[in-house]
Protein backbone atom coordinates (compact mmCIF):
# COMPACT_ATOMS: atom_id res chain seq x y z
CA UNK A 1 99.80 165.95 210.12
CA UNK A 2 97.45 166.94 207.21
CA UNK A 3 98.90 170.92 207.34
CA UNK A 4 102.73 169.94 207.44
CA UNK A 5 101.78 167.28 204.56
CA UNK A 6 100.26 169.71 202.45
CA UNK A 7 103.16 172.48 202.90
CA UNK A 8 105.98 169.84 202.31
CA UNK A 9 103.92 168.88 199.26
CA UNK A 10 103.86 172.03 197.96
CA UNK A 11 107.56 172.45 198.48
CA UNK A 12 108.44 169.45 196.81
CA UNK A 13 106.51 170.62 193.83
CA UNK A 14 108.06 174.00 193.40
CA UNK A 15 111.28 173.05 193.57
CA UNK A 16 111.12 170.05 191.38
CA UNK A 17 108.49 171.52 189.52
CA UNK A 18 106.25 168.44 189.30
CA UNK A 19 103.90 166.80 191.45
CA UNK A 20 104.57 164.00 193.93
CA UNK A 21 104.70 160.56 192.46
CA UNK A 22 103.92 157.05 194.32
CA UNK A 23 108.22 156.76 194.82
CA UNK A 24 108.24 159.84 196.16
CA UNK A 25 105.40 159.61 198.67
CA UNK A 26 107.13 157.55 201.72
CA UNK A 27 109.71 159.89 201.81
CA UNK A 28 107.46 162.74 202.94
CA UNK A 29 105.52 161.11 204.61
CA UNK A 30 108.28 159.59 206.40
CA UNK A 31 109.13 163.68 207.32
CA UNK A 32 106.00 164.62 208.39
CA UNK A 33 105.36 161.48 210.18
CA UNK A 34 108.55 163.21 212.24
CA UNK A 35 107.76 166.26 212.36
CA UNK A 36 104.48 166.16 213.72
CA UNK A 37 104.69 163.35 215.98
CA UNK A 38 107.08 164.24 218.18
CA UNK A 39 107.44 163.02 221.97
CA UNK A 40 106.22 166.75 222.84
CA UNK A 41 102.92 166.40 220.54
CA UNK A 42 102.17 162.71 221.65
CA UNK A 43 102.73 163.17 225.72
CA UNK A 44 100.21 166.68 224.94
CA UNK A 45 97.52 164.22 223.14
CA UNK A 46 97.79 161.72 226.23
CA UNK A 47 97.35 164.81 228.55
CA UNK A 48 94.30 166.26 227.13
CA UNK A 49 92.81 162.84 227.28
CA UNK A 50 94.23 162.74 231.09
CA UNK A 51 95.72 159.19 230.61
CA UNK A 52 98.99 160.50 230.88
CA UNK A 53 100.00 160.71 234.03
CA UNK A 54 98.21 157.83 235.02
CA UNK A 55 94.95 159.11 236.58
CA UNK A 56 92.84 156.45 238.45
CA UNK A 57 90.15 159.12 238.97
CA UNK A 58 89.26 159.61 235.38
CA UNK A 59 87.11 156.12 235.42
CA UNK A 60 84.58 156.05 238.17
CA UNK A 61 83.69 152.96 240.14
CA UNK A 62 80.41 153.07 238.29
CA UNK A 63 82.07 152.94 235.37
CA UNK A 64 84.06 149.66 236.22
């Protein structure tokens, strides 16, 4: 998120050719919001954390 903020930022500022204001800030945020977070990105954060698929095994009986 903080990488595609920064490079839409910068873009915005070249070709207006002035730095991002409070009325301009939801709108890119809103478009790196959806560029970063897509289904892809979100289902590959739940993997690495192996709660998606559902995975029983990842909490022990010790643990419960």
């Amino acid at each position: 998120m903080k990488e595609t903020w920064e490079k839409l930022m910068i873009n915005f500022e070249v070709l207006h050719q002035s730095k991002v204001t409070k009325a301009d800030f939801t709108g890119l945020f809103g478009k790196a919001y959806q560029i970063t977070f897509t289904r892809e990105t979100i289902e590959a954060a739940f993997h690495s954390t192996r709660v998606y698929p559902f995975d029983c095994s990842v909490i022990t009986e010790k643990q419960m």
